[in-house]
N, C-alpha and C. Protein backbone atom coordinates (compact mmCIF):
# COMPACT_ATOMS: atom_id res chain seq x y z
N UNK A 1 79.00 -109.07 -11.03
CA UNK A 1 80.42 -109.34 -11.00
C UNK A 1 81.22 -108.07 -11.26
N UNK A 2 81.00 -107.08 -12.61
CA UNK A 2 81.50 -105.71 -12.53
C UNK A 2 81.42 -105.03 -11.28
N UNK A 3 80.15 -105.04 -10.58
CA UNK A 3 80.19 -104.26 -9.26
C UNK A 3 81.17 -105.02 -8.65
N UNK A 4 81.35 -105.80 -8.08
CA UNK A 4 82.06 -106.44 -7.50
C UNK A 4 83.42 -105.91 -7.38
N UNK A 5 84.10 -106.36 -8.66
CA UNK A 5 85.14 -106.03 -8.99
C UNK A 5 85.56 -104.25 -9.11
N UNK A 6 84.61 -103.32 -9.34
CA UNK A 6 84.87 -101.70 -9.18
C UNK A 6 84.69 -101.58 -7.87
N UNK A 7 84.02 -102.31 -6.79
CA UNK A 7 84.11 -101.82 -5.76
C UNK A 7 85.88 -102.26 -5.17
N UNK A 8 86.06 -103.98 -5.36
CA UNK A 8 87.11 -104.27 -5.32
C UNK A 8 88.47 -102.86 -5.58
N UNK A 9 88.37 -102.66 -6.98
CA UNK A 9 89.24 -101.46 -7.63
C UNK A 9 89.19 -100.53 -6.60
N UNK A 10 88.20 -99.94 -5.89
CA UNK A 10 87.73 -98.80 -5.09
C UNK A 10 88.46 -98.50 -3.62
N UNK A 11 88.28 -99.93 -3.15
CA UNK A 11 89.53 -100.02 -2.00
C UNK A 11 90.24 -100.42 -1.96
N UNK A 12 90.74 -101.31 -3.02
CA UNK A 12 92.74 -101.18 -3.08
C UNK A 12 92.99 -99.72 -3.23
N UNK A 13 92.46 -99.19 -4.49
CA UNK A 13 92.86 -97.75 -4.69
C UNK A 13 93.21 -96.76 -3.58
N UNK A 14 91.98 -96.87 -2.67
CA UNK A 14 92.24 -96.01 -0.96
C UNK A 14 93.00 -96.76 -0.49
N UNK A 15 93.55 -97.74 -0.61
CA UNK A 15 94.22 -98.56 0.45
C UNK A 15 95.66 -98.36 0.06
N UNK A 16 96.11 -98.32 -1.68
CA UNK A 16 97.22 -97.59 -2.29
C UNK A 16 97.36 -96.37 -1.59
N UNK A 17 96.73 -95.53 -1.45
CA UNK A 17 96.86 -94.27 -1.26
C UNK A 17 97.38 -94.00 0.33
N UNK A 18 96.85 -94.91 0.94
CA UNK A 18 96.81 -94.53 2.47
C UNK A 18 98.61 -95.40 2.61
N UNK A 19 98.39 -96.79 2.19
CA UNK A 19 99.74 -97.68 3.05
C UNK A 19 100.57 -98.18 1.84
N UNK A 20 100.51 -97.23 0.40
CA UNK A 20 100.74 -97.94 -0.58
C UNK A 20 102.82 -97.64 -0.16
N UNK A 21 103.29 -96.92 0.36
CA UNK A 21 104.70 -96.70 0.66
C UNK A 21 105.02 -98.02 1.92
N UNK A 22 104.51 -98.33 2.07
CA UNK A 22 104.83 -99.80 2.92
C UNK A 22 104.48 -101.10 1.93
N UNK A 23 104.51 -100.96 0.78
CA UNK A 23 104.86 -101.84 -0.24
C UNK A 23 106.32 -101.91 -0.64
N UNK A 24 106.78 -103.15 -1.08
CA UNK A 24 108.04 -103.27 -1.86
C UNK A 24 107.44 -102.35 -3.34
N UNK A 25 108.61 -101.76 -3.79
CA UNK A 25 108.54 -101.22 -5.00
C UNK A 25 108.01 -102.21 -6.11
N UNK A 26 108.14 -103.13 -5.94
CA UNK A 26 107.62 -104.17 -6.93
C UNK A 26 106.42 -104.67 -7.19
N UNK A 27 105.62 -104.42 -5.49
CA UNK A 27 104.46 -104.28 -5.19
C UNK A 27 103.79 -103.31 -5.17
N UNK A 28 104.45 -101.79 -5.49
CA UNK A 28 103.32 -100.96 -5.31
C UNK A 28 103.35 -100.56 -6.87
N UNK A 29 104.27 -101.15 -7.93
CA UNK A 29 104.51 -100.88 -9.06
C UNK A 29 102.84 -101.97 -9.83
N UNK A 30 102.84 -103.19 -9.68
CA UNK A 30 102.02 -103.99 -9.93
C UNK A 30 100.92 -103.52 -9.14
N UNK A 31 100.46 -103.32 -8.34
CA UNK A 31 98.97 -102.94 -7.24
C UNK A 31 99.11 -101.50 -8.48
N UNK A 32 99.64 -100.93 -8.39
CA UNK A 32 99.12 -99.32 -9.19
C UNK A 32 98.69 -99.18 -11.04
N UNK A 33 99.42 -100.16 -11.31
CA UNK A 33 99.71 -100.92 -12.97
C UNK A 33 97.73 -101.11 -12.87
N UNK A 34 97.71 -102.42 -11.95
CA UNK A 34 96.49 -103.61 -11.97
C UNK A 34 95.20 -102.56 -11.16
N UNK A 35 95.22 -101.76 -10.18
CA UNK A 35 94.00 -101.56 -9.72
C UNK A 35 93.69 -99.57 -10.50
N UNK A 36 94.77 -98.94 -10.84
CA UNK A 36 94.49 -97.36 -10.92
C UNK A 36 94.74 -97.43 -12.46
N UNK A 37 95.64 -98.23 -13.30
CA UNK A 37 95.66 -97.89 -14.78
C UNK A 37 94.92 -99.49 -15.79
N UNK A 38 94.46 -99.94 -14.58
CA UNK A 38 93.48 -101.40 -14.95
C UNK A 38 94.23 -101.61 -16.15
N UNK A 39 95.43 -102.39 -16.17
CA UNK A 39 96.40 -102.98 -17.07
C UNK A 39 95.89 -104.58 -16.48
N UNK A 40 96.12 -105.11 -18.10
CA UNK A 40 96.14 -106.65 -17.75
C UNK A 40 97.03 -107.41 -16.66
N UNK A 41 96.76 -108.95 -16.58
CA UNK A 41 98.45 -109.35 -16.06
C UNK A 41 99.28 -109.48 -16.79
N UNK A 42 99.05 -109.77 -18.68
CA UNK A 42 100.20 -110.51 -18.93
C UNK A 42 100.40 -108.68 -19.77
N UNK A 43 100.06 -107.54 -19.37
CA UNK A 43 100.58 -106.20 -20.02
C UNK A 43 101.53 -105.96 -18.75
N UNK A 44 100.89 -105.88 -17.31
CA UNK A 44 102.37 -105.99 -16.12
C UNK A 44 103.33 -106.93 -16.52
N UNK A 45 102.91 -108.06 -16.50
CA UNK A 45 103.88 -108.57 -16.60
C UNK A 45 105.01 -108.27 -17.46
N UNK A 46 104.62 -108.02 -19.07
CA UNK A 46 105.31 -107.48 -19.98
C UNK A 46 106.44 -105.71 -19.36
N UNK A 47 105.59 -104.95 -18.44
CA UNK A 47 106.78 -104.06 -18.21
C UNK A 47 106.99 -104.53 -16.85
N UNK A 48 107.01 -105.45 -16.18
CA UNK A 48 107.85 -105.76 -15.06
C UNK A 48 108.60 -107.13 -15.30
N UNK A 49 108.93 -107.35 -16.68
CA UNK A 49 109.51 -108.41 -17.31
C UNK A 49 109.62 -109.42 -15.96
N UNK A 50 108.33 -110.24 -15.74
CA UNK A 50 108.20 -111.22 -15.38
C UNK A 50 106.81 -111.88 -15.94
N UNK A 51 106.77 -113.10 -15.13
CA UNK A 51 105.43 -113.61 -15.52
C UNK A 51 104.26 -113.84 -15.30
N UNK A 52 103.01 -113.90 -15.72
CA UNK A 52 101.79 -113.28 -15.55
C UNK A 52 101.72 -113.99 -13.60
N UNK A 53 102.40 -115.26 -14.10
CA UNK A 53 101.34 -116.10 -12.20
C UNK A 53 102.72 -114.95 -11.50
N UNK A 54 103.80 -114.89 -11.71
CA UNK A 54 104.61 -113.91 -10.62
C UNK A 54 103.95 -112.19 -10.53
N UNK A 55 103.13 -111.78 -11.26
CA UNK A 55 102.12 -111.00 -11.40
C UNK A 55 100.99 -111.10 -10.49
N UNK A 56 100.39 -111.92 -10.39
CA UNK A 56 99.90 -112.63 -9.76
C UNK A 56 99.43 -112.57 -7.89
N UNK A 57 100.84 -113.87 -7.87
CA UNK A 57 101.70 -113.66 -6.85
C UNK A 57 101.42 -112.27 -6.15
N UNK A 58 102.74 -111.45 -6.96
CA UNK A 58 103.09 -110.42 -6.21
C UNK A 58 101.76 -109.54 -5.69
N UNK A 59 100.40 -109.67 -6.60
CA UNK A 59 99.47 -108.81 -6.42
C UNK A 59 98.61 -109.72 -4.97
N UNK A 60 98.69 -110.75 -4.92
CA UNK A 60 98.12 -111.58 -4.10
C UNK A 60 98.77 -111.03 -2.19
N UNK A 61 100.05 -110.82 -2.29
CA UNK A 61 100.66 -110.41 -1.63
C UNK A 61 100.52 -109.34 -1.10
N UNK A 62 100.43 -108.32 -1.98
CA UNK A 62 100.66 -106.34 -1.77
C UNK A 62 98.85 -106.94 -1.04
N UNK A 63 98.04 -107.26 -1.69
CA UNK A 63 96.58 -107.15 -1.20
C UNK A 63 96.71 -107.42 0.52
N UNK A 64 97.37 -108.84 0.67
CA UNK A 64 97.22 -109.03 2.01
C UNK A 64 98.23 -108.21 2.98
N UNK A 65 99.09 -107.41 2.27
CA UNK A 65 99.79 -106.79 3.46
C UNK A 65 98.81 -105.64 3.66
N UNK A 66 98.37 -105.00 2.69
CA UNK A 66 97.41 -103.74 2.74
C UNK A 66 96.46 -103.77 3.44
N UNK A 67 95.63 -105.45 3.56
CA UNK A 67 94.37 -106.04 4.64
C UNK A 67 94.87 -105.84 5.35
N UNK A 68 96.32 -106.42 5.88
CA UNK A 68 96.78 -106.76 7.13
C UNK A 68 96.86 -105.29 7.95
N UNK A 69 97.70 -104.21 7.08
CA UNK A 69 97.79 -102.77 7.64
C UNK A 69 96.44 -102.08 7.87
N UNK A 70 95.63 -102.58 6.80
CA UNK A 70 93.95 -101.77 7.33
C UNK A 70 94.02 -102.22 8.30
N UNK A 71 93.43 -103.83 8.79
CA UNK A 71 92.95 -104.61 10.15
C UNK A 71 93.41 -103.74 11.32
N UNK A 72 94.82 -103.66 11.32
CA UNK A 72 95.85 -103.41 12.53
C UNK A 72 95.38 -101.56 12.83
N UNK A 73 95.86 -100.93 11.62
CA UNK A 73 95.48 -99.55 11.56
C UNK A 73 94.66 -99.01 11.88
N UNK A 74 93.90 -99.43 10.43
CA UNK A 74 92.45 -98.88 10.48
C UNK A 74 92.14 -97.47 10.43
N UNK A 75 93.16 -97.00 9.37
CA UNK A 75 92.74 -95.58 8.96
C UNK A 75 92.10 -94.95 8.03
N UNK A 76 91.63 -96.04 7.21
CA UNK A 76 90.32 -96.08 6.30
C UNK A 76 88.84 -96.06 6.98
N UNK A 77 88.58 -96.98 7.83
CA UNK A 77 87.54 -97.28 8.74
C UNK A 77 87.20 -95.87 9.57
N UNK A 78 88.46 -94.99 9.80
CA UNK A 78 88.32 -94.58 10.60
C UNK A 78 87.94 -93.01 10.17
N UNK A 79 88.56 -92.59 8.94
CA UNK A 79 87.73 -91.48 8.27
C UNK A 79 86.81 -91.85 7.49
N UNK A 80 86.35 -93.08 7.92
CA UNK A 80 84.98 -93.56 7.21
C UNK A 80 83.95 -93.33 8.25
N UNK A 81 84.20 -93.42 9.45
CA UNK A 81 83.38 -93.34 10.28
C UNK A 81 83.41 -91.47 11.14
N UNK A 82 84.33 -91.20 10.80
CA UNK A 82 84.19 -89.48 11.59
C UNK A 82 84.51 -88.40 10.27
């Protein structure tokens, strides 16, 4: 399950890096909080004075737009492969 989850950490992190400016600020504030300074939800939540499930939420979100921009893109895949 740790592997799991560090690999998880591993490509949001590249995936921050590559499409993290095509996040709402709110989303790249929570994705950077939760996957690069591995803060809890209810410690985001506490400095994005909201609440842990809108924590949540918002992280549920930034993930699938970031899938969605890999899928389409694919500029991870692609200095993965050359």
């Amino acid at each position: 399950m740790a592997l799991v989850k560090s690999m998880k950490n591993l490509i949001y992190g590249e995936l921050l890096n590559v499409y993290g400016k095509m996040l709402t600020a709110k989303q790249l504030e929570a994705m950077e909080q939760y996957y690069n300074l591995d803060l809890s939800l209810a410690e985001i939540a506490e400095h994005l004075n909201i609440t842990r499930q809108a924590v949540r939420a918002t992280l549920l979100k930034a993930q699938k737009v970031l899938d969605n921009l890999e899928k389409n893109i694919g500029f991870l895949e692609y200095r993965k492969n050359n």
